[in-house]
N, C-alpha and C. Protein backbone atom coordinates (compact mmCIF):
# COMPACT_ATOMS: atom_id res chain seq x y z
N UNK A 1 8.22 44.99 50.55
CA UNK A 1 8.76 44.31 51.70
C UNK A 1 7.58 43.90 52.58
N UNK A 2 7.82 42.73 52.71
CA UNK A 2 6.60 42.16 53.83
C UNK A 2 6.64 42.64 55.67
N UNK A 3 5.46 42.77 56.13
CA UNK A 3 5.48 43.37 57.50
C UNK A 3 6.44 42.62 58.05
N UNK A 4 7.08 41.60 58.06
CA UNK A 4 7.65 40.65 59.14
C UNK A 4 8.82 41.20 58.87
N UNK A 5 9.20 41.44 57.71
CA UNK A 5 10.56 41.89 56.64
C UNK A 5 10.74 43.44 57.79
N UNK A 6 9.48 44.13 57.79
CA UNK A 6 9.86 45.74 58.10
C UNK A 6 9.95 45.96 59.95
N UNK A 7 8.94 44.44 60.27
CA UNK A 7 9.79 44.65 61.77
C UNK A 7 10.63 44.20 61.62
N UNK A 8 11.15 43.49 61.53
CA UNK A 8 12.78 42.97 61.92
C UNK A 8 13.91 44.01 61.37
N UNK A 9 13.67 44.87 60.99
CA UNK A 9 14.48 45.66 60.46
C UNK A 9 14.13 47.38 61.57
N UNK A 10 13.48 47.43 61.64
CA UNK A 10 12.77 47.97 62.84
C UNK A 10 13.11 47.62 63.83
N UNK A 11 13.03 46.68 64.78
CA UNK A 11 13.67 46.18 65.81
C UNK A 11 14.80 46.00 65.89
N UNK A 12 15.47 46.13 64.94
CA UNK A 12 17.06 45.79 64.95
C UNK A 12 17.70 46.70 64.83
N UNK A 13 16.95 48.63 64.05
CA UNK A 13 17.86 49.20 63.70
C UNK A 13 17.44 50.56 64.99
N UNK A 14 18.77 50.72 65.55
CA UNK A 14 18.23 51.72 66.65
C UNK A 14 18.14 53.22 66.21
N UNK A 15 18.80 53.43 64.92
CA UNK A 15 19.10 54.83 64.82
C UNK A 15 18.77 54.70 63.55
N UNK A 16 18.08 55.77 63.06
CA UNK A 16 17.29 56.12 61.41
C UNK A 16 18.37 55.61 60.54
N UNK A 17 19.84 56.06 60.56
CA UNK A 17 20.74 55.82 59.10
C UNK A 17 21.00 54.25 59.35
N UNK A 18 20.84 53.36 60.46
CA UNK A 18 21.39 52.21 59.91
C UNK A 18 19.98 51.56 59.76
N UNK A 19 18.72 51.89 59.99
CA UNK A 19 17.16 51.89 59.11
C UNK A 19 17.08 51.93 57.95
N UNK A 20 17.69 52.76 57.49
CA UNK A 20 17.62 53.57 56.15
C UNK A 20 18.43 52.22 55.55
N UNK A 21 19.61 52.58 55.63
CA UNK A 21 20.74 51.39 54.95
C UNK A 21 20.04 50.02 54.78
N UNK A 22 19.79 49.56 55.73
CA UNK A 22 18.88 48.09 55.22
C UNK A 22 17.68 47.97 54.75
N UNK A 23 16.89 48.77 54.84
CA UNK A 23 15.45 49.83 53.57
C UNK A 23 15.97 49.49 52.36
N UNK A 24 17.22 50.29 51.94
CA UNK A 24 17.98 50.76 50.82
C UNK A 24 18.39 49.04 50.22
N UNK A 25 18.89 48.13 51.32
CA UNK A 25 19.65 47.14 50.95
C UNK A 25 18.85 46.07 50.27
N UNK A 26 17.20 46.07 51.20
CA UNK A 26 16.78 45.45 50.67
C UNK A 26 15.62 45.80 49.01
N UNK A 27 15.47 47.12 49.05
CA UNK A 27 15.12 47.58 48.11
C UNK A 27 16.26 47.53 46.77
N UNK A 28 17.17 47.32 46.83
CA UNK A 28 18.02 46.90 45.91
C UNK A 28 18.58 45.44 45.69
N UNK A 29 18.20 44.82 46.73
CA UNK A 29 17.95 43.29 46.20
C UNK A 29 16.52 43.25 44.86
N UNK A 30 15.69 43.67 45.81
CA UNK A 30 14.34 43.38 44.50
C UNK A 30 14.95 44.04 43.54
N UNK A 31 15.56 45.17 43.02
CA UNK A 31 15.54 45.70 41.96
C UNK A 31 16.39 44.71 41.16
N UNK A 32 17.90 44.20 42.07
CA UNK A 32 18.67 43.27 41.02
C UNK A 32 17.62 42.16 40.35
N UNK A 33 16.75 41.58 41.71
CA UNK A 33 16.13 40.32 41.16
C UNK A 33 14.97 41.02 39.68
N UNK A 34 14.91 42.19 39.73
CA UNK A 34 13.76 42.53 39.18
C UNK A 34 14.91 42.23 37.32
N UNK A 35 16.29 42.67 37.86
CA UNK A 35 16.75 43.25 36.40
C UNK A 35 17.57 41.52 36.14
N UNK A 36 17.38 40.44 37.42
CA UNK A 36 18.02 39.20 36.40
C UNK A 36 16.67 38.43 36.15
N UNK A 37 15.79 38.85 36.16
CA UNK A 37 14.57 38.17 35.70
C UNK A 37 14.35 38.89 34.03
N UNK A 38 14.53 40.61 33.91
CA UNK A 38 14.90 40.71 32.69
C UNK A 38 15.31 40.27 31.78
N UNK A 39 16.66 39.85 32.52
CA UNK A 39 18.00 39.45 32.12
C UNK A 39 17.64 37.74 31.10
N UNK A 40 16.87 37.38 32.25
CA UNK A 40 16.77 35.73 31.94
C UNK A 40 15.90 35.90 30.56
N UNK A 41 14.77 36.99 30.36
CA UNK A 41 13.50 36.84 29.56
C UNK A 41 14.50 37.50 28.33
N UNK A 42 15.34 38.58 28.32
CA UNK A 42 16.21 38.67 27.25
C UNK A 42 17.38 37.93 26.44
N UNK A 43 17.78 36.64 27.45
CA UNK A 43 18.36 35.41 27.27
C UNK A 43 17.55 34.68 26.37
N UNK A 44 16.58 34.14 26.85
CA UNK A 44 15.27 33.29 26.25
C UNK A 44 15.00 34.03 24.61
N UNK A 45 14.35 35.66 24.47
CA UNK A 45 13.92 36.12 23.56
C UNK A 45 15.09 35.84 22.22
N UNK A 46 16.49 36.00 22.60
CA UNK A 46 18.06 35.69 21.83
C UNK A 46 17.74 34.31 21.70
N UNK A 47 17.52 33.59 22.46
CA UNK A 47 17.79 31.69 22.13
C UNK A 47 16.50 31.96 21.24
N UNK A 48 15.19 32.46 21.23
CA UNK A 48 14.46 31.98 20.45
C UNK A 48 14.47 32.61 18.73
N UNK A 49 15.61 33.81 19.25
CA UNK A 49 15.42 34.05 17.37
C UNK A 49 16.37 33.43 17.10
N UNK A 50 17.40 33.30 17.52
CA UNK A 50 18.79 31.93 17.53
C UNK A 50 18.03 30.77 16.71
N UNK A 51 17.29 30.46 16.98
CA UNK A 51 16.06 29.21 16.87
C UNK A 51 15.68 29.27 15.57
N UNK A 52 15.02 30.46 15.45
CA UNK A 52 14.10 30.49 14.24
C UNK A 52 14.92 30.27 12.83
N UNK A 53 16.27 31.64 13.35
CA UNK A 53 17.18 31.82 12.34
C UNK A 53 17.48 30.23 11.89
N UNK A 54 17.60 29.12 12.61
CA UNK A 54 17.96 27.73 12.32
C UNK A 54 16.42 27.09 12.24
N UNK A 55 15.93 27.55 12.39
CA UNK A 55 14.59 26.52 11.53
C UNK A 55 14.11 27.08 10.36
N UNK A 56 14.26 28.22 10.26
CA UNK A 56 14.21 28.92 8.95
C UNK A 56 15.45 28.10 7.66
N UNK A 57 16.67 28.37 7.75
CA UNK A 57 17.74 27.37 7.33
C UNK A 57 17.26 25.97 7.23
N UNK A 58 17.12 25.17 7.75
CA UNK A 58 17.05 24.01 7.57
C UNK A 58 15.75 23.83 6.96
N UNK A 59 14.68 24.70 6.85
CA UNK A 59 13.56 24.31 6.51
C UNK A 59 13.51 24.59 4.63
N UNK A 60 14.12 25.64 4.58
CA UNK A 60 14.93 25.90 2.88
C UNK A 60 15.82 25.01 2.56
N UNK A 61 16.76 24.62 2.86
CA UNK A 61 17.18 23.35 2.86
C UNK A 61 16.85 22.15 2.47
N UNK A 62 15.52 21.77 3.24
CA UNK A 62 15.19 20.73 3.05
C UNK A 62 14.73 20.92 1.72
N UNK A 63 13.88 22.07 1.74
CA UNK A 63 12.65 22.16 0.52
C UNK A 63 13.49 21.91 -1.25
N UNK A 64 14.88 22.90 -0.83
CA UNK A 64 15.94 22.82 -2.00
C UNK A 64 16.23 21.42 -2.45
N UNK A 65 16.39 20.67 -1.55
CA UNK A 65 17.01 19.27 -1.29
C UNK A 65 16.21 18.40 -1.86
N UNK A 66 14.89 18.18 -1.11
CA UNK A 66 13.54 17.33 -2.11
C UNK A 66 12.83 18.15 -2.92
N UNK A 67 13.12 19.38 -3.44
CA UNK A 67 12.21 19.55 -4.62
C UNK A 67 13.18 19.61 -6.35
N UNK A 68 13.96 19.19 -5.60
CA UNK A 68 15.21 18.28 -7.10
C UNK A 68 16.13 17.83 -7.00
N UNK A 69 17.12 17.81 -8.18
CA UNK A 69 18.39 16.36 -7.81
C UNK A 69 19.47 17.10 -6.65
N UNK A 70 19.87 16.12 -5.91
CA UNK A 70 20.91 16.43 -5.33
C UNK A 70 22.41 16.81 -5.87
N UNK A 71 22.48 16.29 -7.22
CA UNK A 71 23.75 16.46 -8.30
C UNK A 71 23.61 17.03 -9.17
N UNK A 72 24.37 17.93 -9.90
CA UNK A 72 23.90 18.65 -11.25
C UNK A 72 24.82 18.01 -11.79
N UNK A 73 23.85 18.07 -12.92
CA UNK A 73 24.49 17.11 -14.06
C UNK A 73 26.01 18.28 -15.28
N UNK A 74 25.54 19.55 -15.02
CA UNK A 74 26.65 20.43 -15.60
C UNK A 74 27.72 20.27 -15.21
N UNK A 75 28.76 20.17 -15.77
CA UNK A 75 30.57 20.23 -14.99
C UNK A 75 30.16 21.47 -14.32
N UNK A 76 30.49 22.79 -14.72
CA UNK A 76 30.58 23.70 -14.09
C UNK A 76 29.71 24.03 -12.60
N UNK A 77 28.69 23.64 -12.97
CA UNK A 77 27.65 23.76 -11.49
C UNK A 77 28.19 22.48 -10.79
N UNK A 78 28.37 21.38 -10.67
CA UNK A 78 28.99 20.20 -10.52
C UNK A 78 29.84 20.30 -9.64
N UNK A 79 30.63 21.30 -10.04
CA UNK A 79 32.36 21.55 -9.84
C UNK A 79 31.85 22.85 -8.45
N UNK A 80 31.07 23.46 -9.04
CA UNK A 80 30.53 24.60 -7.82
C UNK A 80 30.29 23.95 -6.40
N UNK A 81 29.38 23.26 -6.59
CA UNK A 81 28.86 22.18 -5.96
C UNK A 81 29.75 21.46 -5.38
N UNK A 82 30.75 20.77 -5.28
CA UNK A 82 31.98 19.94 -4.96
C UNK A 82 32.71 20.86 -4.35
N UNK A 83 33.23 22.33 -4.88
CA UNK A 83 33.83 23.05 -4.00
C UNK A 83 33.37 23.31 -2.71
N UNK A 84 31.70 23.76 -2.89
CA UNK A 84 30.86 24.15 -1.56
C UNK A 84 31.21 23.48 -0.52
N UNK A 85 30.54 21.43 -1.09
CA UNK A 85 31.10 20.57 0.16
C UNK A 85 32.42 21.28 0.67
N UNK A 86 33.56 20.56 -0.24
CA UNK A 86 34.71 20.88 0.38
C UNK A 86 34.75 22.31 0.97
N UNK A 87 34.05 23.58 1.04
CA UNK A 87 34.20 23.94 1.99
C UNK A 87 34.07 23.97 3.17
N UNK A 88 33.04 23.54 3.26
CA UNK A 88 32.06 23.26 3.96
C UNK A 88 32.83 21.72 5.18
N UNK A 89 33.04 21.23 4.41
CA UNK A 89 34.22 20.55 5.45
C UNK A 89 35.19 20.68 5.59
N UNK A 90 36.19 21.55 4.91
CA UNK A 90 37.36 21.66 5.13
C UNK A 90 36.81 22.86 7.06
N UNK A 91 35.94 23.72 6.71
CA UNK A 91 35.60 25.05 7.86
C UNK A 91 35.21 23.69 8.95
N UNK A 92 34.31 23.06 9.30
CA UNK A 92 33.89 21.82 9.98
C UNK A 92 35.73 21.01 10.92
N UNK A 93 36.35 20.91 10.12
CA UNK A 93 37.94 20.26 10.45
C UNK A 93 38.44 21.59 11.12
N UNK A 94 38.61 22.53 10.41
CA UNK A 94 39.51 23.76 10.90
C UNK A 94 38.70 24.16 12.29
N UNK A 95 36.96 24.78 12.47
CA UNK A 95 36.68 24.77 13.16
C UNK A 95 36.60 23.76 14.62
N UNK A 96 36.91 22.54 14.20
CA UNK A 96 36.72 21.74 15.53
C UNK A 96 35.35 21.36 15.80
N UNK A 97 35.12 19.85 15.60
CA UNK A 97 33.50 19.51 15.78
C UNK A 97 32.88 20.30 16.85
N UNK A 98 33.77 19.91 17.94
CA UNK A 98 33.15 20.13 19.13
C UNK A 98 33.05 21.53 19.32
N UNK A 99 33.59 22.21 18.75
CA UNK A 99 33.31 24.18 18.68
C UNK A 99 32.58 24.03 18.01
N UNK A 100 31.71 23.77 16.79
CA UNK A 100 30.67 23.78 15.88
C UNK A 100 29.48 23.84 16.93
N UNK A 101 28.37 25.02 16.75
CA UNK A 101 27.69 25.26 16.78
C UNK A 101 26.33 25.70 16.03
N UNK A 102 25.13 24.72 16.11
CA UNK A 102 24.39 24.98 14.60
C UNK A 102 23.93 26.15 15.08
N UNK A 103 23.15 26.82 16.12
CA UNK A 103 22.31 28.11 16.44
C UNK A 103 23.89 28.97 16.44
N UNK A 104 23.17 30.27 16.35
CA UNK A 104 23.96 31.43 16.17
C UNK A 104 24.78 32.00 17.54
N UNK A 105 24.87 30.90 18.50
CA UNK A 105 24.98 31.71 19.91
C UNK A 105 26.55 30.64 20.05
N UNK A 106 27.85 31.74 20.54
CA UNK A 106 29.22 30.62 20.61
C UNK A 106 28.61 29.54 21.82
N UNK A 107 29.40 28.66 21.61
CA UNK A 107 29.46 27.50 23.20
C UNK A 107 30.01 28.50 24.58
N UNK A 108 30.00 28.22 25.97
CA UNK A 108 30.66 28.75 26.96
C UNK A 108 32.32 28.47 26.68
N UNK A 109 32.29 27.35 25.77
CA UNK A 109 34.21 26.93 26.10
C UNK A 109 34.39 27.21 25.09
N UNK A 110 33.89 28.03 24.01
CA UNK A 110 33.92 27.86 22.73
C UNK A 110 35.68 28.46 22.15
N UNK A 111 35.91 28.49 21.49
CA UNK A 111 37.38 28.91 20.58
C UNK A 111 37.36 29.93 19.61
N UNK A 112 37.91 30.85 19.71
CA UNK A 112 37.68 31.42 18.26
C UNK A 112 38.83 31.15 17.76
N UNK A 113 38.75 30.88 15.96
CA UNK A 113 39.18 30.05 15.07
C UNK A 113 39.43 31.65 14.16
N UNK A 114 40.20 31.83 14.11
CA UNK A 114 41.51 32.77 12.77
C UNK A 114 41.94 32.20 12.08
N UNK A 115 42.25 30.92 11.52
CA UNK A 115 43.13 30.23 10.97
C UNK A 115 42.98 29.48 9.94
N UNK A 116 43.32 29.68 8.93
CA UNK A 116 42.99 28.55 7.74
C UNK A 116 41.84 29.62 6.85
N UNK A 117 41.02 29.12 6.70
CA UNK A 117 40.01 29.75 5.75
C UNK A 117 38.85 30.47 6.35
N UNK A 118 39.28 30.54 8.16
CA UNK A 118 38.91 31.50 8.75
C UNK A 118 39.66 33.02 8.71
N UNK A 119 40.78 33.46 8.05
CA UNK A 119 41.35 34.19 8.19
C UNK A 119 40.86 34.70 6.94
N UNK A 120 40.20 34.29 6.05
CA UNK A 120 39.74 34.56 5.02
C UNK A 120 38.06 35.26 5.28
N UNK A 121 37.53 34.29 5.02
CA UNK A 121 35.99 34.24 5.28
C UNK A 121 35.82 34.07 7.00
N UNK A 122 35.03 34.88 7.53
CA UNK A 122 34.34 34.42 9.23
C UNK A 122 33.21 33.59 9.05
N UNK A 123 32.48 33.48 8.03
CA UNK A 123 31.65 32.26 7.82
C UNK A 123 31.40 31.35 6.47
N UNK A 124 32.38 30.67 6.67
CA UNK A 124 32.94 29.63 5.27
C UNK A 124 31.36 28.51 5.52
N UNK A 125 31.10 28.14 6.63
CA UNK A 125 30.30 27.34 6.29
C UNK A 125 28.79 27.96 5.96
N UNK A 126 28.23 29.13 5.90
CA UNK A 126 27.03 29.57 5.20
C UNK A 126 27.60 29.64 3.64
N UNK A 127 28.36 30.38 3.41
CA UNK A 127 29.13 30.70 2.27
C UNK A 127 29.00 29.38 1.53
N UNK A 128 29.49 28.24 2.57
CA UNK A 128 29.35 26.68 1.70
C UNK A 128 28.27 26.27 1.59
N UNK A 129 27.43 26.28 2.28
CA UNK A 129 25.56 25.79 2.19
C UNK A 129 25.31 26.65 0.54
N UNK A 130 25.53 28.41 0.59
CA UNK A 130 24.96 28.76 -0.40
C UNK A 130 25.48 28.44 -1.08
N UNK A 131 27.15 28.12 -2.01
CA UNK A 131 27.28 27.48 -2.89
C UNK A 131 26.71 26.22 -3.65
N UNK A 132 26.77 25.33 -2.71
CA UNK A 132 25.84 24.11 -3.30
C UNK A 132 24.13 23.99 -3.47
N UNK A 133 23.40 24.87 -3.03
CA UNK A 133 22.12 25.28 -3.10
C UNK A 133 22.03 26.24 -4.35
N UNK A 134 23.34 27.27 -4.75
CA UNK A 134 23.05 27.84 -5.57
C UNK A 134 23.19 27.01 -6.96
N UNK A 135 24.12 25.91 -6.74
CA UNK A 135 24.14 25.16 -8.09
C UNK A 135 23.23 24.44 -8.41
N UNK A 136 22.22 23.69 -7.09
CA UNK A 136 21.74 23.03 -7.23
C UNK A 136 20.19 23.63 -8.04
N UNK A 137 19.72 25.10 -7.61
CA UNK A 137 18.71 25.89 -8.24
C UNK A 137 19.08 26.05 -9.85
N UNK A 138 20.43 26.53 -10.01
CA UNK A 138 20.50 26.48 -11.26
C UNK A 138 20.54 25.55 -12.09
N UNK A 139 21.20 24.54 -11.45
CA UNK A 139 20.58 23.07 -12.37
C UNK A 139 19.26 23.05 -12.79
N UNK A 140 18.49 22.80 -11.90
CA UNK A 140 16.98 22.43 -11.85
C UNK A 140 16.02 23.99 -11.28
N UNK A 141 16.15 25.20 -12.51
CA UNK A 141 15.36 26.00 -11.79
C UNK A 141 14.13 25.85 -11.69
N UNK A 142 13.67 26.90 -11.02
CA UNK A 142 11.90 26.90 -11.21
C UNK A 142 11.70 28.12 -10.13
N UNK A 143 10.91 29.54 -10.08
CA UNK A 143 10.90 30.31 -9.61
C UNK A 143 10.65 30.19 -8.10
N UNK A 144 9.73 29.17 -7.89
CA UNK A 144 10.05 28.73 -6.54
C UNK A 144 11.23 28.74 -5.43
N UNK A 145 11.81 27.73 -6.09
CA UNK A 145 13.19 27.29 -5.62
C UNK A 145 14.40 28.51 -5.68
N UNK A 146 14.30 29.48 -6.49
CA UNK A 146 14.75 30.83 -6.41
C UNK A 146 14.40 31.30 -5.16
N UNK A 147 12.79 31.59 -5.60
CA UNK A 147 12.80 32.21 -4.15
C UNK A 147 12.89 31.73 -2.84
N UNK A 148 13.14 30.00 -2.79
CA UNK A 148 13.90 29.54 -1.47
C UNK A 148 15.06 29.99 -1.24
N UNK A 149 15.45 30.34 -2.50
CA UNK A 149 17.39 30.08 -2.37
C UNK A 149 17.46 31.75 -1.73
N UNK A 150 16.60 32.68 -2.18
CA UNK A 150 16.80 34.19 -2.06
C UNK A 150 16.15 33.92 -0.03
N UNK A 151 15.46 33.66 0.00
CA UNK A 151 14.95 33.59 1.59
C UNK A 151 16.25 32.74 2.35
N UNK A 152 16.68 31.91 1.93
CA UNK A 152 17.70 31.40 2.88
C UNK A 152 19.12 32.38 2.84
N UNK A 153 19.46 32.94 1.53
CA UNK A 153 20.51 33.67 1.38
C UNK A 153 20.13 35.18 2.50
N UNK A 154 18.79 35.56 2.47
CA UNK A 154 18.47 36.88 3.06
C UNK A 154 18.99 36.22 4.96
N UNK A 155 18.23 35.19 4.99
CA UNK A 155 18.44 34.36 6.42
C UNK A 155 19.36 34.08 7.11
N UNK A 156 20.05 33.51 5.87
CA UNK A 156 21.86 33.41 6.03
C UNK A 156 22.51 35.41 6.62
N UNK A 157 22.28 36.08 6.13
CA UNK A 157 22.50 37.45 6.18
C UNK A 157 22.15 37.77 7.58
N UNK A 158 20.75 37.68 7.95
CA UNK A 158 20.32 37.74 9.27
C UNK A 158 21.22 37.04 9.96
N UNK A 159 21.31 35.88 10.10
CA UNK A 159 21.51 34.64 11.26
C UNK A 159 23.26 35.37 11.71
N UNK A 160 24.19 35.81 10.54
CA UNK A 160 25.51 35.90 10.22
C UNK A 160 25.75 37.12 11.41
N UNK A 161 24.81 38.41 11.09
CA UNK A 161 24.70 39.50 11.66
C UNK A 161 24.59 39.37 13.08
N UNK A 162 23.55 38.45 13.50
CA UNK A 162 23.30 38.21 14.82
C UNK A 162 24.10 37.18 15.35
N UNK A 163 25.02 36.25 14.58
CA UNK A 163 25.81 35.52 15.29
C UNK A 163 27.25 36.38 16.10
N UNK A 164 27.30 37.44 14.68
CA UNK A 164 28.56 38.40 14.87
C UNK A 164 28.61 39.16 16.26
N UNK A 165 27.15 39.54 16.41
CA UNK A 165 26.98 40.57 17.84
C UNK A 165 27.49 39.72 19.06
N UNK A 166 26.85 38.79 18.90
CA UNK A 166 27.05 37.54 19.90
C UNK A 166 28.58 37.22 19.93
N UNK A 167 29.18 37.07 19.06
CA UNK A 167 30.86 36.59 19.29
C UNK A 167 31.26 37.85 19.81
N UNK A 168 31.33 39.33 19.26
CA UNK A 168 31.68 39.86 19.65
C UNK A 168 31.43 40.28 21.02
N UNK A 169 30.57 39.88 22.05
CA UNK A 169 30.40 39.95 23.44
C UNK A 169 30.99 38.95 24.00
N UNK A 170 31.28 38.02 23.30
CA UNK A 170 32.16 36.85 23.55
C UNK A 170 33.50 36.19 23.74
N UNK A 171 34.04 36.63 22.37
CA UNK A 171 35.47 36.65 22.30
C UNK A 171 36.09 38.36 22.11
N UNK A 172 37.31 38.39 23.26
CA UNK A 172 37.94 39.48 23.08
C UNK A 172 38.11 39.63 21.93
N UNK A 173 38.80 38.54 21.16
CA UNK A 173 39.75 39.33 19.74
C UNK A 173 39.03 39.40 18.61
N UNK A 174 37.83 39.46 18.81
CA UNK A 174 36.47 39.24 17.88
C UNK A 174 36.85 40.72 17.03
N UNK A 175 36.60 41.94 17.58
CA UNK A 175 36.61 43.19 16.97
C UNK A 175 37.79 43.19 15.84
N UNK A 176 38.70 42.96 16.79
CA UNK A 176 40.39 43.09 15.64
C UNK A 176 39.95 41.78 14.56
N UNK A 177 39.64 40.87 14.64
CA UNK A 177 39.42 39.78 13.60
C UNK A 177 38.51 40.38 12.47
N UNK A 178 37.89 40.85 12.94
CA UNK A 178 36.51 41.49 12.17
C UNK A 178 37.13 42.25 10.95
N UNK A 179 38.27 43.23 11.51
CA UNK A 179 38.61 44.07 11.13
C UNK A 179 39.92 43.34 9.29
N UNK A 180 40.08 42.00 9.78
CA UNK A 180 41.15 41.64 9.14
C UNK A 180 40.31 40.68 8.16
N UNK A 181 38.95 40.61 8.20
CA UNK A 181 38.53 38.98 7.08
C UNK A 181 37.36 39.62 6.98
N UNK A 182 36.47 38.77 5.72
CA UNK A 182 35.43 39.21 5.12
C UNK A 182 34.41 38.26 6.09
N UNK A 183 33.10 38.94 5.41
CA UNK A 183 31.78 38.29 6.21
C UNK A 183 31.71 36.97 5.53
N UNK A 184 31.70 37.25 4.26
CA UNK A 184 30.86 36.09 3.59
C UNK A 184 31.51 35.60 2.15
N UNK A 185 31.98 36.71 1.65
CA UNK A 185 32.15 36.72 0.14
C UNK A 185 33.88 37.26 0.32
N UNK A 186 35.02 36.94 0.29
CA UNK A 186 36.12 37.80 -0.10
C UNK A 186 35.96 39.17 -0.95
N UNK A 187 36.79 39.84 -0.68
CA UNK A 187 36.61 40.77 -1.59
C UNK A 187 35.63 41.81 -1.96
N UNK A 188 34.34 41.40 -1.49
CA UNK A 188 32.73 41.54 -1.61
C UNK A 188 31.88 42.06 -0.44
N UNK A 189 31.91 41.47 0.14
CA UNK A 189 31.24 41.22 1.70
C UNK A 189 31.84 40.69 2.77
C-alpha cells in the first residue's frame, strides 16, 4: 500500500478496528488482483496447449495428405474412407456449424449435443479424421506415414482428454453423458 493509500486510511479511521478493517480490505483486494492475474496466465497456458494440440493435428494431416493419394484405390479401404467422411459430416450437421469448435476449449454459448451419433461416440469427428487417415496409410504405406498416423492418433488421445476436462467445467450434464457414450471407439474406448 502506498503512503498516500495509508494516510487516508489513517485519517479517516478513528478507532484501531475500523483501521484494521480497511488494512484487511485493502490487503485483500491485492491478493484477489494477485489470484486474477493467475487466473488470466492459467487461461493463456490452457489456450496455448489448446493450440498446440491443433497444430500438432493439422500438421499430421497435412503431411498424411501430401505425402500420398487422397483415394485408395482398395474397395475395402475406399469404403473405410467414405464412411470416415460421412462421419465426419454427418457429427459437423448434428453438431451445429456454429457450435463446432476446432481448439479443444467449448464456445461461451456453446450446446452440448447427446443426440444422434453423439449418444454413441462423444467424439465422432476425431474418430472420423482417424478413419480416413487410417485408410489412407494403408493404401500407400511407408513407416513414416505410420508413424504420423500413430502421433496424431496419440494427439487425438491427448487433445480428446483435455477437451473432456474442459466440457466438463462447462456443461452441467457433461458427467451423466460421460457416463452413457464412449470416448472414441464404441464398445472399446
Amino acid at each position: 500500500m502506498s503512503k498516500s493509500q495509508k494516510q487516508k486510511y489513517t485519517n479517516f479511521a478513528a478507532t484501531p478496528g475500523i483501521k484494521t478493517h480497511y488494512l484487511q480490505c485493502g490487503l485483500s483486494l491485492r491478493r484477489r488482483a494477485g489470484r486474477e492475474s493467475f487466473l488470466n496466465f492459467t487461461m493463456k497456458k490452457k489456450l496455448l496447449i489448446a493450440r498446440f494440440y491443433v497444430a500438432v493435428q493439422f500438421i499430421c494431416l497435412a503431411y498424411l495428405l501430401y505425402s500420398g493419394p487422397w483415394f485408395a484405390t482398395n474397395y475395402w479401404l475406399l469404403a473405410l474412407e467414405v464412411f470416415g467422411v460421412l462421419l465426419g459430416v454427418v457429427a459437423i450437421w448434428q453438431m451445429g456449424i456454429g457450435n463446432v469448435n476446432i481448439t479443444p476449449i467449448p464456445k461461451e454459448n456453446g450446446v452440448l449435443v447427446t443426440s444422434g451419433v453423439y449418444s454413441l461416440i462423444r467424439h465422432p469427428m476425431y474418430l472420423a479424421q482417424l478413419l480416413v487417415v487410417a485408410a489412407l496409410v494403408a493404401e500407400y504405406y511407408s513407416p513414416d506415414r505410420l508413424a504420423v498416423l500413430m502421433l496424431l492418433s496419440v494427439n487425438l488421445v491427448f487433445k480428446l482428454h483435455f477437451e473432456e476436462s474442459r466440457l466438463l467445467m462447462h456443461f452441467d450434464g457433461y458427467a451423466a453423458y460421460r457416463k452413457k457414450s464412449w470416448r472414441l471407439i464404441p464398445l472399446v474406448y
